[in-house]
N, C-alpha and C. Protein backbone atom coordinates (compact mmCIF):
# COMPACT_ATOMS: atom_id res chain seq x y z
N UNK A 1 -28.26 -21.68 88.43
CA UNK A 1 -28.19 -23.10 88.14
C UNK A 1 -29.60 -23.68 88.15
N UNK A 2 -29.90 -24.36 87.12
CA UNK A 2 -31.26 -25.47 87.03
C UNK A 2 -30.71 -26.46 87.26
N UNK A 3 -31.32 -27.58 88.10
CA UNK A 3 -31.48 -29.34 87.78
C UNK A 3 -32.86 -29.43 87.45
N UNK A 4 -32.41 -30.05 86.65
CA UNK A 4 -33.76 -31.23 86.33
C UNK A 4 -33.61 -33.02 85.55
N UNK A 5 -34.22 -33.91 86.26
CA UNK A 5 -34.83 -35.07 85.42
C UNK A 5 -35.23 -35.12 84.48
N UNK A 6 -34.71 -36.00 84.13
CA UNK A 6 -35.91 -36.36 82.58
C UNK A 6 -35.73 -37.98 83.03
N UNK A 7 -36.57 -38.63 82.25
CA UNK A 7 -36.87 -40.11 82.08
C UNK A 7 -36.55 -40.24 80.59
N UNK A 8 -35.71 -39.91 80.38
CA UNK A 8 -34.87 -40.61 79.23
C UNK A 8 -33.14 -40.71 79.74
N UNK A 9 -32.32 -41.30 78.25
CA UNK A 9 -31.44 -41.83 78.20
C UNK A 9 -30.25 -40.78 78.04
N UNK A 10 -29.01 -40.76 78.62
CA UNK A 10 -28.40 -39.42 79.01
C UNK A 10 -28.19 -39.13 77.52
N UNK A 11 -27.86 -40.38 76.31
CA UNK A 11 -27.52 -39.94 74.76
C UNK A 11 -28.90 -39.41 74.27
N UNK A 12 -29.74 -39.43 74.24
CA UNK A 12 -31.15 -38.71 73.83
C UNK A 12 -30.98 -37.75 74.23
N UNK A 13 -30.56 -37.36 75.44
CA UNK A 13 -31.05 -35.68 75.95
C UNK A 13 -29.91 -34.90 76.01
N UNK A 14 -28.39 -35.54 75.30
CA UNK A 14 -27.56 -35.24 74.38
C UNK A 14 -27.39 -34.29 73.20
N UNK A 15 -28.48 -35.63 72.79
CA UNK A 15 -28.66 -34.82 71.01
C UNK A 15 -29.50 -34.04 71.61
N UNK A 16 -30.52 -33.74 72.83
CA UNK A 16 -31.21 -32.27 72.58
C UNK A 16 -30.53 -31.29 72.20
N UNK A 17 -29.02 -31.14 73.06
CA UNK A 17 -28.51 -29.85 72.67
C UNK A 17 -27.65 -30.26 72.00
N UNK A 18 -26.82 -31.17 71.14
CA UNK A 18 -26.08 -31.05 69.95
C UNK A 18 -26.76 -30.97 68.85
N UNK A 19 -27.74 -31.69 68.28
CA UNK A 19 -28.48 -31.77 66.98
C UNK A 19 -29.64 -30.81 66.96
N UNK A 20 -29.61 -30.22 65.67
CA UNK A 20 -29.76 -28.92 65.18
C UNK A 20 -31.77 -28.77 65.61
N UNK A 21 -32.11 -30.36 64.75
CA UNK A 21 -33.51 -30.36 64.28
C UNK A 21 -34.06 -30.52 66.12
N UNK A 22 -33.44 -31.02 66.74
CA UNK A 22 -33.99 -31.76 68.12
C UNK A 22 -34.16 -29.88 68.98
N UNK A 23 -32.63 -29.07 68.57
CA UNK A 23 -32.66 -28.04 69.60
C UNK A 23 -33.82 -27.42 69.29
N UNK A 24 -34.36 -27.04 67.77
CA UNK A 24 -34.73 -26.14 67.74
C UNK A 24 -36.33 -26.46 68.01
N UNK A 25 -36.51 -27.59 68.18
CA UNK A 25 -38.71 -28.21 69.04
C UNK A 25 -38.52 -27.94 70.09
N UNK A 26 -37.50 -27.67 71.35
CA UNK A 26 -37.56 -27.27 72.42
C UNK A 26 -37.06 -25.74 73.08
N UNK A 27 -36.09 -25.42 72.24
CA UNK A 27 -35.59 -24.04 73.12
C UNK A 27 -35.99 -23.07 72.71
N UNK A 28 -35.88 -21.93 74.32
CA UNK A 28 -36.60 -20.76 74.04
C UNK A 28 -38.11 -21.03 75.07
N UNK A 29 -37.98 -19.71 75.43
CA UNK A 29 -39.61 -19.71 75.91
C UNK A 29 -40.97 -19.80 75.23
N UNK A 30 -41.76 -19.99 76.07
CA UNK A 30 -43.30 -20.61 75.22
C UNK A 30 -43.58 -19.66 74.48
N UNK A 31 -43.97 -19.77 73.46
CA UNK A 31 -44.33 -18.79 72.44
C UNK A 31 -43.09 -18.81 70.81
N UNK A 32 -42.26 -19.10 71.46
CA UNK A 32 -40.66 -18.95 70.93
C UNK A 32 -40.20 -19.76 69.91
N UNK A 33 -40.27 -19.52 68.40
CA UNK A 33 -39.88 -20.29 67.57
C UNK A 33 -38.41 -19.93 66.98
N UNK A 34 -37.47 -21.36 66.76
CA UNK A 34 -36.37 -21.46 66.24
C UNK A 34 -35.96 -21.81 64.99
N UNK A 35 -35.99 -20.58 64.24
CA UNK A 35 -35.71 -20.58 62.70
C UNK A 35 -34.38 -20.98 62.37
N UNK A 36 -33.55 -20.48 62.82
CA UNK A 36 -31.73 -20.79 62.51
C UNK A 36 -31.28 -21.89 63.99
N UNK A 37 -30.91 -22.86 63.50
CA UNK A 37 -29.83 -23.54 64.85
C UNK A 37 -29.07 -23.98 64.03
N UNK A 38 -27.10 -23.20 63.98
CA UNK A 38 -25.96 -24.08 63.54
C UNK A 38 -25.19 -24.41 64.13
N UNK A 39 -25.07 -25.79 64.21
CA UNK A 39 -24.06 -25.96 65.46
C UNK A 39 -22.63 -26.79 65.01
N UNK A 40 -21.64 -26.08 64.90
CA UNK A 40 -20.53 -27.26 64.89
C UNK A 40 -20.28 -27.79 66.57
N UNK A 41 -20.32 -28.91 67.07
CA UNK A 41 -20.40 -29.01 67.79
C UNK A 41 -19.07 -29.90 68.51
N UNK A 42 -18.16 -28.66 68.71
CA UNK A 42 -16.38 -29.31 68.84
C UNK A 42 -15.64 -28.26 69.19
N UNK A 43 -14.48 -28.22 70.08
CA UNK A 43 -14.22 -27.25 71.08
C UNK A 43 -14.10 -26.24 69.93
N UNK A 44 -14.31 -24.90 69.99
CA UNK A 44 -13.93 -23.90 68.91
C UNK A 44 -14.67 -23.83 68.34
N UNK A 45 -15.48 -24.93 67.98
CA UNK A 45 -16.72 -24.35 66.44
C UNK A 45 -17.65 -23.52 67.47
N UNK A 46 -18.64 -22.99 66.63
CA UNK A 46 -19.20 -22.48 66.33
C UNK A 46 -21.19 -22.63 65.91
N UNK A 47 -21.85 -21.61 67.11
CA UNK A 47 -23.17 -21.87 67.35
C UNK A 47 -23.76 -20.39 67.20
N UNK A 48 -24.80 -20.49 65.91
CA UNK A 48 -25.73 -19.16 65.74
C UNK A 48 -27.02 -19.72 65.60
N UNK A 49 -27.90 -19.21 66.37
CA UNK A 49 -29.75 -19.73 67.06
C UNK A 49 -30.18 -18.15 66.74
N UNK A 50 -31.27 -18.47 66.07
CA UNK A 50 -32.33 -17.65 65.80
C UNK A 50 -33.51 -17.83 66.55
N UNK A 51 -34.01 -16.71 67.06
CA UNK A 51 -35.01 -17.19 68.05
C UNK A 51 -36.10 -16.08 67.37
N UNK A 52 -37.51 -16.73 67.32
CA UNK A 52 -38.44 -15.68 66.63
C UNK A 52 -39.11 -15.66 67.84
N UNK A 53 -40.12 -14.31 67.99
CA UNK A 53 -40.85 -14.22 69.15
C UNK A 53 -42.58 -13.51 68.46
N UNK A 54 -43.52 -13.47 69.06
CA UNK A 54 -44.46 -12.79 68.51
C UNK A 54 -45.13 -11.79 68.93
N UNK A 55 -45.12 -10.22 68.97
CA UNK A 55 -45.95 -9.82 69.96
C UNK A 55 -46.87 -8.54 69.19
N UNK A 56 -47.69 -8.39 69.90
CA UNK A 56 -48.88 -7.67 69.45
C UNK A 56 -48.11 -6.87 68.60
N UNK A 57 -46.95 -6.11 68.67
CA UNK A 57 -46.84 -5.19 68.05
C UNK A 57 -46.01 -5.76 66.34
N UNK A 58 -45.92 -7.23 66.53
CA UNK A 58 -45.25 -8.02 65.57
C UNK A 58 -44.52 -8.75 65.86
N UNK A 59 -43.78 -9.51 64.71
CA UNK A 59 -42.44 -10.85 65.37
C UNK A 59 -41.47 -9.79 65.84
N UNK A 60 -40.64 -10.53 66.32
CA UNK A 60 -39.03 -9.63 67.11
C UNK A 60 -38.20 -10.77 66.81
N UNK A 61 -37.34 -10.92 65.92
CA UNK A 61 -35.89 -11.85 65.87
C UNK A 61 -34.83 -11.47 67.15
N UNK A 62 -34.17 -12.25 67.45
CA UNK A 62 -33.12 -12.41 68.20
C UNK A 62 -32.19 -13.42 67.53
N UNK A 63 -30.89 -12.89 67.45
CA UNK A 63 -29.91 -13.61 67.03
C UNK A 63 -28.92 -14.20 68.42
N UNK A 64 -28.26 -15.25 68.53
CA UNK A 64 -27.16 -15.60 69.25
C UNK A 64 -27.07 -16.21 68.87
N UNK A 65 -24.96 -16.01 69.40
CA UNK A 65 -24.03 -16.91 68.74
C UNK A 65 -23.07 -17.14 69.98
N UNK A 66 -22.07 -18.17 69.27
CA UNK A 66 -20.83 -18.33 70.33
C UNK A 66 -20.06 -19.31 70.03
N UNK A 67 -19.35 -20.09 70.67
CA UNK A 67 -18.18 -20.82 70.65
C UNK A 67 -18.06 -22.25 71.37
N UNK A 68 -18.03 -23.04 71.31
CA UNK A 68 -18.39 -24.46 71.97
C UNK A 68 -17.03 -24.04 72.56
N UNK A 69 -16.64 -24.56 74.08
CA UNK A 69 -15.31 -24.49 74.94
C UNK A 69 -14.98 -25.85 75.49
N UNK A 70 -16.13 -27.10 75.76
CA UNK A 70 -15.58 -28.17 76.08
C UNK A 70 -16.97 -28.83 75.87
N UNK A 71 -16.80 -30.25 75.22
CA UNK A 71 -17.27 -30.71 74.54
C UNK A 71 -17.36 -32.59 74.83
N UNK A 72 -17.94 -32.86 76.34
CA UNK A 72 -16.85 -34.50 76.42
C UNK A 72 -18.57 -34.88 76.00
N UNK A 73 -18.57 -36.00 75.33
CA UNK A 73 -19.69 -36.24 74.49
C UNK A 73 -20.35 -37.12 75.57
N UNK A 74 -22.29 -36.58 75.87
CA UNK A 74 -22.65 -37.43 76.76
C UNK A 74 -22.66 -37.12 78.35
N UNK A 75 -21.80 -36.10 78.07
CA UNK A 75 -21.30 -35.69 79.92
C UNK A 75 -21.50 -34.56 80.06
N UNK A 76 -20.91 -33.46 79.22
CA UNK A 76 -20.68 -32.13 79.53
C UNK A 76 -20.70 -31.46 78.24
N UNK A 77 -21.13 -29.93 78.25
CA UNK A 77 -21.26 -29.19 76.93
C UNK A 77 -21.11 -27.50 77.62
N UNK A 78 -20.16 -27.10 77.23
CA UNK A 78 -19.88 -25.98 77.50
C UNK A 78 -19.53 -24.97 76.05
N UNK A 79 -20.43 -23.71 76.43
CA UNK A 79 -20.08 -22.40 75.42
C UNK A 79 -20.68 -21.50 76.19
N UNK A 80 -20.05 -20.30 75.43
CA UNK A 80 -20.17 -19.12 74.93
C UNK A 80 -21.85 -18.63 74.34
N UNK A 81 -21.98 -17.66 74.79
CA UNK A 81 -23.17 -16.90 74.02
C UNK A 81 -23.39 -15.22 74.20
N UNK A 82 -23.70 -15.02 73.00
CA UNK A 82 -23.78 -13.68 73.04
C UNK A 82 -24.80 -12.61 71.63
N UNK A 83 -25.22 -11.70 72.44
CA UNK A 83 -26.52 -11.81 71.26
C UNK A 83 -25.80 -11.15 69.67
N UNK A 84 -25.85 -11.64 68.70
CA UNK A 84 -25.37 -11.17 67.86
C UNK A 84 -26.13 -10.73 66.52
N UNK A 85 -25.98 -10.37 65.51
CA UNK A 85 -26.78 -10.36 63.75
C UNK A 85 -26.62 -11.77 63.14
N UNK A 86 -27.66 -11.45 62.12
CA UNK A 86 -27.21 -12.81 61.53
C UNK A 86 -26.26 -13.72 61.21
N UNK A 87 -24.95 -12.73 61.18
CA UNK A 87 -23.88 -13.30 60.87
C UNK A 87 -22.96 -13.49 61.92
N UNK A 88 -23.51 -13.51 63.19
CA UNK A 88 -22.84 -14.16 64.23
C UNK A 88 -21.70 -12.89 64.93
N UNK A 89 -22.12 -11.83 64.24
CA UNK A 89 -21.88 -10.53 65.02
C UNK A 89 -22.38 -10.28 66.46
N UNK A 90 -21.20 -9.56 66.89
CA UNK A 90 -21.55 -9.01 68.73
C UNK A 90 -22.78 -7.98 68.15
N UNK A 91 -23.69 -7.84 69.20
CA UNK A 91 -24.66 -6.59 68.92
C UNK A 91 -24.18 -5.93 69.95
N UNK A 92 -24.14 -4.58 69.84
CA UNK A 92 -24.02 -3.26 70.81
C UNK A 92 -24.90 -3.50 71.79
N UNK A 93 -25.02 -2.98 73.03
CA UNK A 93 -26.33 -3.75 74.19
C UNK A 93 -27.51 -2.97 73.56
N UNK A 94 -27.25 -1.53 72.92
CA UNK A 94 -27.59 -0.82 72.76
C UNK A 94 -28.91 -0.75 71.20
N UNK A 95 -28.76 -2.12 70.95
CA UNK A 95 -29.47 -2.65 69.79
C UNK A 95 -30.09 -3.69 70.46
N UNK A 96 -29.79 -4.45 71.15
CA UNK A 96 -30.27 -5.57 71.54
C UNK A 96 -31.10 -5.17 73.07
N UNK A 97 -31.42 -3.92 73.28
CA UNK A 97 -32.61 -3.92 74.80
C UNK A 97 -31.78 -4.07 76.04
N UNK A 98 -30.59 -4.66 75.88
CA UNK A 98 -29.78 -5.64 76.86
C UNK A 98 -29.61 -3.70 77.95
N UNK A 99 -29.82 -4.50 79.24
CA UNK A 99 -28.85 -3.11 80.16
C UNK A 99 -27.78 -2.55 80.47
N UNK A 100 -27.66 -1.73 80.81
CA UNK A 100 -26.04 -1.55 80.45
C UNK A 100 -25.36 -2.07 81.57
N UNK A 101 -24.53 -2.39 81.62
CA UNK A 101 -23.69 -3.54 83.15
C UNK A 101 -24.21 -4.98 82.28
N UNK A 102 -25.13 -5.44 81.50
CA UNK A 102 -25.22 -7.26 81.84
C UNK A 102 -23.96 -7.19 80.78
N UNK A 103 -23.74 -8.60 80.92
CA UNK A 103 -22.42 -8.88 80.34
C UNK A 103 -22.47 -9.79 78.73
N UNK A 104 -21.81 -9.05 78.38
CA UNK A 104 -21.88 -9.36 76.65
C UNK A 104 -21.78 -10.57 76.30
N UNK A 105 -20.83 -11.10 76.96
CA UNK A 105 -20.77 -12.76 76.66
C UNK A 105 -21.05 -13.43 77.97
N UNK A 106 -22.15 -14.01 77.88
CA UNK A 106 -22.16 -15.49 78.71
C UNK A 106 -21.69 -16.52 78.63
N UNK A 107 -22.28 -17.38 79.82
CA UNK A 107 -21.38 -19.32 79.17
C UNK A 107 -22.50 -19.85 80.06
N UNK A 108 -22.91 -20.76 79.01
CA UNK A 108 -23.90 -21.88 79.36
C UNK A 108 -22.77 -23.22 79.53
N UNK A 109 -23.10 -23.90 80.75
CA UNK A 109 -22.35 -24.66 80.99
C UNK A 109 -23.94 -26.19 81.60
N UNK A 110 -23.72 -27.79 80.59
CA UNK A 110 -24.51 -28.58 80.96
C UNK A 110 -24.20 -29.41 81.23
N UNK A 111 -24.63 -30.50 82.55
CA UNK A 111 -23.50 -31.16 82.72
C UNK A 111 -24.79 -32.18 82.97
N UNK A 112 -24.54 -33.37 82.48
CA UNK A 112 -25.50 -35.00 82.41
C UNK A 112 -24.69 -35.82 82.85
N UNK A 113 -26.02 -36.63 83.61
CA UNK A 113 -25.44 -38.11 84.58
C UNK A 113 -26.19 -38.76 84.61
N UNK A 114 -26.10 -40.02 84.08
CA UNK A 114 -27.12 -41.20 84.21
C UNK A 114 -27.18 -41.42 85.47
N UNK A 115 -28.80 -41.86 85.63
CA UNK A 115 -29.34 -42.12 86.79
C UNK A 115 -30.29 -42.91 86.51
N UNK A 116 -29.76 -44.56 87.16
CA UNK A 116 -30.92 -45.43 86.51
C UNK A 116 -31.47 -45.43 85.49
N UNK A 117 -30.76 -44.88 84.31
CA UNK A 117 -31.36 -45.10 82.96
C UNK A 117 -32.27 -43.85 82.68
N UNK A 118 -32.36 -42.84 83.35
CA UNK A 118 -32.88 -41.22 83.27
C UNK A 118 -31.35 -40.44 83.36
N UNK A 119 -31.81 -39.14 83.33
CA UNK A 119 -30.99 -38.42 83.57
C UNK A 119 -30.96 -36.81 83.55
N UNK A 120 -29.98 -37.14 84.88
CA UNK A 120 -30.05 -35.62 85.80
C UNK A 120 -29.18 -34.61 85.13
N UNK A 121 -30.05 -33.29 84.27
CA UNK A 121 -29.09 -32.10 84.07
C UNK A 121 -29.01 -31.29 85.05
N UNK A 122 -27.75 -30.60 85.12
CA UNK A 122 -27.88 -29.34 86.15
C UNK A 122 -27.03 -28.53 84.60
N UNK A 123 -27.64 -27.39 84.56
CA UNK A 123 -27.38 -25.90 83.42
C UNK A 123 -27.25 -25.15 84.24
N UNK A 124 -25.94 -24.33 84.18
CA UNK A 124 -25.69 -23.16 84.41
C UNK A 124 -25.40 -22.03 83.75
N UNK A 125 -25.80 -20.87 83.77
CA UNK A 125 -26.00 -20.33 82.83
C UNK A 125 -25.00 -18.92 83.46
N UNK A 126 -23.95 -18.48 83.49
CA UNK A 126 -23.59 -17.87 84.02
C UNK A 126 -23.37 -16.53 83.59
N UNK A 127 -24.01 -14.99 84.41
CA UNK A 127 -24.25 -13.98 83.90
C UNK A 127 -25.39 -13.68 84.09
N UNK A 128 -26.43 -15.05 84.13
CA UNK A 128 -27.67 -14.40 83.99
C UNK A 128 -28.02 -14.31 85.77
N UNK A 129 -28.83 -13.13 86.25
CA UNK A 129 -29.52 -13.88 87.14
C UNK A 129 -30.28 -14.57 87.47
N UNK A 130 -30.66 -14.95 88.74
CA UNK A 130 -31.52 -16.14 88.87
C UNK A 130 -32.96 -15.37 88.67
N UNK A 131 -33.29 -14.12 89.08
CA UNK A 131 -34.45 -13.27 88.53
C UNK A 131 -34.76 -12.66 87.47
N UNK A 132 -33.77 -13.03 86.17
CA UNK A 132 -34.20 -12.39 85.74
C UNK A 132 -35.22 -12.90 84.09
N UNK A 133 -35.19 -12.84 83.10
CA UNK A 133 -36.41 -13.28 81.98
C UNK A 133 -35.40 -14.18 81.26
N UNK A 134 -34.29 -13.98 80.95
CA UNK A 134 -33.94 -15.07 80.86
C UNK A 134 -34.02 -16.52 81.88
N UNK A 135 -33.59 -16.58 82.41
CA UNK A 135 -34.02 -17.49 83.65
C UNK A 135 -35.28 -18.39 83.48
N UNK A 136 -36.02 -17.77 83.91
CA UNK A 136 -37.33 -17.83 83.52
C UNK A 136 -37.88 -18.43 82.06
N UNK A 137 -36.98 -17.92 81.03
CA UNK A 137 -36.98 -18.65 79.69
C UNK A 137 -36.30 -19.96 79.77
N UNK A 138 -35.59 -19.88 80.79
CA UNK A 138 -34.90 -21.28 80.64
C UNK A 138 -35.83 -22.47 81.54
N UNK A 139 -36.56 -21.98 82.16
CA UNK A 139 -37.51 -22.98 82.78
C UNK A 139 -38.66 -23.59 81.83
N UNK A 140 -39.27 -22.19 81.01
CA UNK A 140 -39.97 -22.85 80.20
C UNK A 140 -39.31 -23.89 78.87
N UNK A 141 -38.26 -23.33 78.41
CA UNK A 141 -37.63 -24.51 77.93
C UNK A 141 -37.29 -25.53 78.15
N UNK A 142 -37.12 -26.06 79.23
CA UNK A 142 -36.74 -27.26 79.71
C UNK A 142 -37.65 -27.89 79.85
N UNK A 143 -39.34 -27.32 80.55
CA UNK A 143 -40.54 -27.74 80.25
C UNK A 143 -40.93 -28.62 79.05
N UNK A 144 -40.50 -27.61 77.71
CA UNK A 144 -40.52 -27.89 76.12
C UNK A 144 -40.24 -28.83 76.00
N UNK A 145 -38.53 -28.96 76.59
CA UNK A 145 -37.87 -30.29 76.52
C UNK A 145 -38.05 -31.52 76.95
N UNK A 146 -38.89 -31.47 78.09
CA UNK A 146 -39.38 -32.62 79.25
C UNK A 146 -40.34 -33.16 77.86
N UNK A 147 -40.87 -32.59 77.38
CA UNK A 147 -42.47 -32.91 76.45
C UNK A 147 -41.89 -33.71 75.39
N UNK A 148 -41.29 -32.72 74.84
CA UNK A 148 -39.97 -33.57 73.12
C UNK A 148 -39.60 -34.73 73.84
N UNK A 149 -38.91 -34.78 74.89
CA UNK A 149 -38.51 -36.03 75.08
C UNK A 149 -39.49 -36.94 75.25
N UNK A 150 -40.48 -36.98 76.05
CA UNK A 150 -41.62 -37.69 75.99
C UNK A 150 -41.97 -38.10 74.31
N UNK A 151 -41.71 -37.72 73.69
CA UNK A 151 -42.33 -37.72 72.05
C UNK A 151 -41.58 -38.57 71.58
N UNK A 152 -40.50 -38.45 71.77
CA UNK A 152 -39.43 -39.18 71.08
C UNK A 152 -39.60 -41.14 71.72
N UNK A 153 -40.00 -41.32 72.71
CA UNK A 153 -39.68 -42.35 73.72
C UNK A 153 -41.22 -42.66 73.38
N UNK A 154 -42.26 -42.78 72.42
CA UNK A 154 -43.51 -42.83 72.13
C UNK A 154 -43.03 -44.06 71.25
């Protein structure tokens, strides 16, 4: 589980994670660009994020996808994720680096509360550990996000 503040408005930091153009200036770790974000964003639809990465030895794509599960607008955003191909295919762990035991599908679960006109997320991300690079990606993203939001409120 993360909390964090922001000094914005709980519908601004909303659309971070419903709207497509907003997700993709913040998520992902530093370095980490987001070529694909589709989001139907309604219990059942449907979310595939492209994540580009860069490293000495060249870019590395990462695909994930998943399933929106609850959806109360403003409050809470719950799905599914799991690393998949472009077309929103499961990948074998065995393609994707992943170890054998982590678990194929996760659930990101976000839950927002106004607070004096800011507002407090707590993300849980369940599956991952708290040690491990994901994790860690999720700190620097939220970082990302602290900044975008600042941009927006300019």
């Amino acid at each position: 589980m993360i909390e964090r503040s922001f000094d914005a408005p709980v519908d601004l930091v909303w659309k971070m994670w419903t709207d497509p153009e907003h997700f993709k200036a913040w998520y992902g770790p530093d370095g980490a660009t987001i070529h694909v974000a589709k989001m139907d964003v309604r219990v059942g639809g449907s979310r595939l994020v492209c994540m580009e990465m860069q490293f000495p030895s060249g870019p590395m794509q990462m695909w994930f996808a998943g399933e929106y599960r609850e959806v109360v607008e403003n409050a809470r955003l719950v799905y599914t994720e799991f690393m998949s191909d472009e077309h929103g295919n499961v990948s074998p762990h065995a393609e994707t680096g992943m170890p054998e035991g982590h678990p194929t599908t996760t659930e990101v679960r976000v839950d927002l509360q106004n607070v004096g006109g800011g507002t407090k997320m707590v993300m849980t991300h369940a599956g991952i550990p708290s040690d491990s690079p994901g994790a860690a990606g999720w700190t620097m993203a939220f970082d990302k996000l602290a900044l975008h939001l600042e941009a927006q409120s300019l």
